[in-house]
C-alpha atoms as a PDB file:
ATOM      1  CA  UNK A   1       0.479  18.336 -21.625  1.00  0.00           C
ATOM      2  CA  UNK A   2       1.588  17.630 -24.976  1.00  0.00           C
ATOM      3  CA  UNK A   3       0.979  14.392 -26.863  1.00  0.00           C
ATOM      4  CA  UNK A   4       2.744  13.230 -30.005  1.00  0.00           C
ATOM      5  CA  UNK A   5       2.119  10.445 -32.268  1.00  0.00           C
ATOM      6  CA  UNK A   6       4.134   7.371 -32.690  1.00  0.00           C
ATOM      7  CA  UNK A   7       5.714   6.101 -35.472  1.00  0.00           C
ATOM      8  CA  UNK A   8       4.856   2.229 -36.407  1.00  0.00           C
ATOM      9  CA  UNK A   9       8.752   1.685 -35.653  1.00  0.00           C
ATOM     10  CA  UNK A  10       8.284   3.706 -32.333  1.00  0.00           C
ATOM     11  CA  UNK A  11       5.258   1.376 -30.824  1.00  0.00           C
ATOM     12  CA  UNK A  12       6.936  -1.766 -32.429  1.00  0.00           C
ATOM     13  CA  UNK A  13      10.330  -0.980 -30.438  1.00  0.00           C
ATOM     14  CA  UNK A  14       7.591  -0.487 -27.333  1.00  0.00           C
ATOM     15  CA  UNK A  15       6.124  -3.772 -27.484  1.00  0.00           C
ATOM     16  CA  UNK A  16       9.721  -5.887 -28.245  1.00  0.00           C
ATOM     17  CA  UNK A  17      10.956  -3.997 -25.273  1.00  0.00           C
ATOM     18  CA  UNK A  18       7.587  -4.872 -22.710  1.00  0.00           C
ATOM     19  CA  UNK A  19       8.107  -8.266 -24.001  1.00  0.00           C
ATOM     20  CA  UNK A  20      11.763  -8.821 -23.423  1.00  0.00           C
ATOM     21  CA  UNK A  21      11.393  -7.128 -19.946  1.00  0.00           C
ATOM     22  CA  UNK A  22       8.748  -9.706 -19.175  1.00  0.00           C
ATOM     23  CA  UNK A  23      10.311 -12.791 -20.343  1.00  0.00           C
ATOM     24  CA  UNK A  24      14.015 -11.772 -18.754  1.00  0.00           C
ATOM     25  CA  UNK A  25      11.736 -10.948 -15.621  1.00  0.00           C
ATOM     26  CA  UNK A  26      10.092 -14.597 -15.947  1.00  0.00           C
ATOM     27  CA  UNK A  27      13.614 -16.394 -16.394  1.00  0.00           C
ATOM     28  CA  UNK A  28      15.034 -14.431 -13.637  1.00  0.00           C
ATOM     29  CA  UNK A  29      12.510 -15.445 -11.217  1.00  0.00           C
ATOM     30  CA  UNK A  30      12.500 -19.338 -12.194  1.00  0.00           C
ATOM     31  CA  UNK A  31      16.479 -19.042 -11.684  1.00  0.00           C
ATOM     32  CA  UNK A  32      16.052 -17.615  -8.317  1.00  0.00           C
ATOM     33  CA  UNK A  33      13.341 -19.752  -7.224  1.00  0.00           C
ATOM     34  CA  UNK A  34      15.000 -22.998  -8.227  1.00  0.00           C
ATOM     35  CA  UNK A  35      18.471 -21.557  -6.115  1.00  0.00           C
ATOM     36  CA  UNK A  36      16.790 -20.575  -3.360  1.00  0.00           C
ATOM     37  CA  UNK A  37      13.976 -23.515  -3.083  1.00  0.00           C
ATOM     38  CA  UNK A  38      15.781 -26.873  -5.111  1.00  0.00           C
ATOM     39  CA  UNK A  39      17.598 -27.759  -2.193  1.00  0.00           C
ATOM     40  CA  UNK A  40      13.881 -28.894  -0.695  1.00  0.00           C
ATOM     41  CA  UNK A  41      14.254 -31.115  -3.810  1.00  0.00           C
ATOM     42  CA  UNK A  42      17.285 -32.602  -3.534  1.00  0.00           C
ATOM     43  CA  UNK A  43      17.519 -33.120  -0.250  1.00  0.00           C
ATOM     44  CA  UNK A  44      14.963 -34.330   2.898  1.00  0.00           C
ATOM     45  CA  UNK A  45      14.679 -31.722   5.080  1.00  0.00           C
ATOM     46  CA  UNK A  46      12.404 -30.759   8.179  1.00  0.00           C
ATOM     47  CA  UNK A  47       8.984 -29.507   6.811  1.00  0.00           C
ATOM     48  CA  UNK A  48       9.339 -26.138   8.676  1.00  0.00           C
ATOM     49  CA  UNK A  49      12.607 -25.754   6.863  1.00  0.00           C
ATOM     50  CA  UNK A  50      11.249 -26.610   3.511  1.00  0.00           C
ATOM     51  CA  UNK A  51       7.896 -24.853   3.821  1.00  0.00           C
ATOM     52  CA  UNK A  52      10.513 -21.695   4.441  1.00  0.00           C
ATOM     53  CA  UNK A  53      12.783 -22.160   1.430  1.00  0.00           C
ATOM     54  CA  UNK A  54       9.953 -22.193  -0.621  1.00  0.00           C
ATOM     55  CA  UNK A  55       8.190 -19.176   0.451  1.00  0.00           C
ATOM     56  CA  UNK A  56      11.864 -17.320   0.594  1.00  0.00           C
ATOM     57  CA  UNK A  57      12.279 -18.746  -3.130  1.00  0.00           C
ATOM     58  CA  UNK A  58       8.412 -16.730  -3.878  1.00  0.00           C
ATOM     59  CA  UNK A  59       9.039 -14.007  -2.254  1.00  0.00           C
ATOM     60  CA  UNK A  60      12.644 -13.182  -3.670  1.00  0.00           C
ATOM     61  CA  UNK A  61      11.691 -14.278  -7.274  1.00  0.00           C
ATOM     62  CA  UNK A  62       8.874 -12.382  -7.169  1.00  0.00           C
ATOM     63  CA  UNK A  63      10.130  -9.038  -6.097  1.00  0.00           C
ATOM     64  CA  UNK A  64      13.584  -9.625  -8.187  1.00  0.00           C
ATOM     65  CA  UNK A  65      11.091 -10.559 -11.672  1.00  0.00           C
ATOM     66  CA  UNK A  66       9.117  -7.406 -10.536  1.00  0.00           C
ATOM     67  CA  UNK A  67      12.816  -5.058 -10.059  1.00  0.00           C
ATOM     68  CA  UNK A  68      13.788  -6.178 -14.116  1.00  0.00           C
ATOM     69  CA  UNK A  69      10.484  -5.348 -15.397  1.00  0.00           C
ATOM     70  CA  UNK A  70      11.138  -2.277 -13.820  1.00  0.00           C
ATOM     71  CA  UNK A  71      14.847  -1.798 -14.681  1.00  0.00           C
ATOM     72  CA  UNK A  72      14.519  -2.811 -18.043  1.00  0.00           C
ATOM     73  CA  UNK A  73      11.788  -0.387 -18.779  1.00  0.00           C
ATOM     74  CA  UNK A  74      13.331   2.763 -16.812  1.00  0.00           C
ATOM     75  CA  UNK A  75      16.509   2.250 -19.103  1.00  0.00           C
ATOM     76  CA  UNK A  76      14.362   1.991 -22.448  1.00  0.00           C
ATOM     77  CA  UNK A  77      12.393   5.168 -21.312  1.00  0.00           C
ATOM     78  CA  UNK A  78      15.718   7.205 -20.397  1.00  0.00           C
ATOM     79  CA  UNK A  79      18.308   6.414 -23.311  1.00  0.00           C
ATOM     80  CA  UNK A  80      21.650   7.183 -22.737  1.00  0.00           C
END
């Protein structure tokens, strides 16, 4: 196993890139959760119905917010 150092510019690029892929994941989710789950806002619906948009809305957001950090992070690793 070989180790190099990192350049100041190298880490720097690191930590822009963790942070973008965090806040793109965060927006991401809030978009999804709000399409999936506003309806229950907007509109009166059943309980049961509501209870299931909004753990849909979780669930989706979640794992899409969890696929960008990913994605965004593969791509930085493996330049073109």
């Amino acid at each position: 196993m070989t180790t190099t150092r990192q350049s100041r510019a190298e880490r720097d690029a690191i930590t822009v890139e963790i942070g973008y892929a965090l806040v793109s994941a965060c927006f991401l989710g809030a978009v999804m959760f709000g399409a999936i789950a506003g309806p229950t806002l907007v509109w009166s619906l059943p309980a049961v119905v509501e209870e299931v948009l909004r753990t849909a809305g979780a669930a989706v957001a979640g794992l899409l917010a969890v696929l960008r950090v990913i994605h965004v992070l593969w791509r930085f690793g493996h330049p073109r």
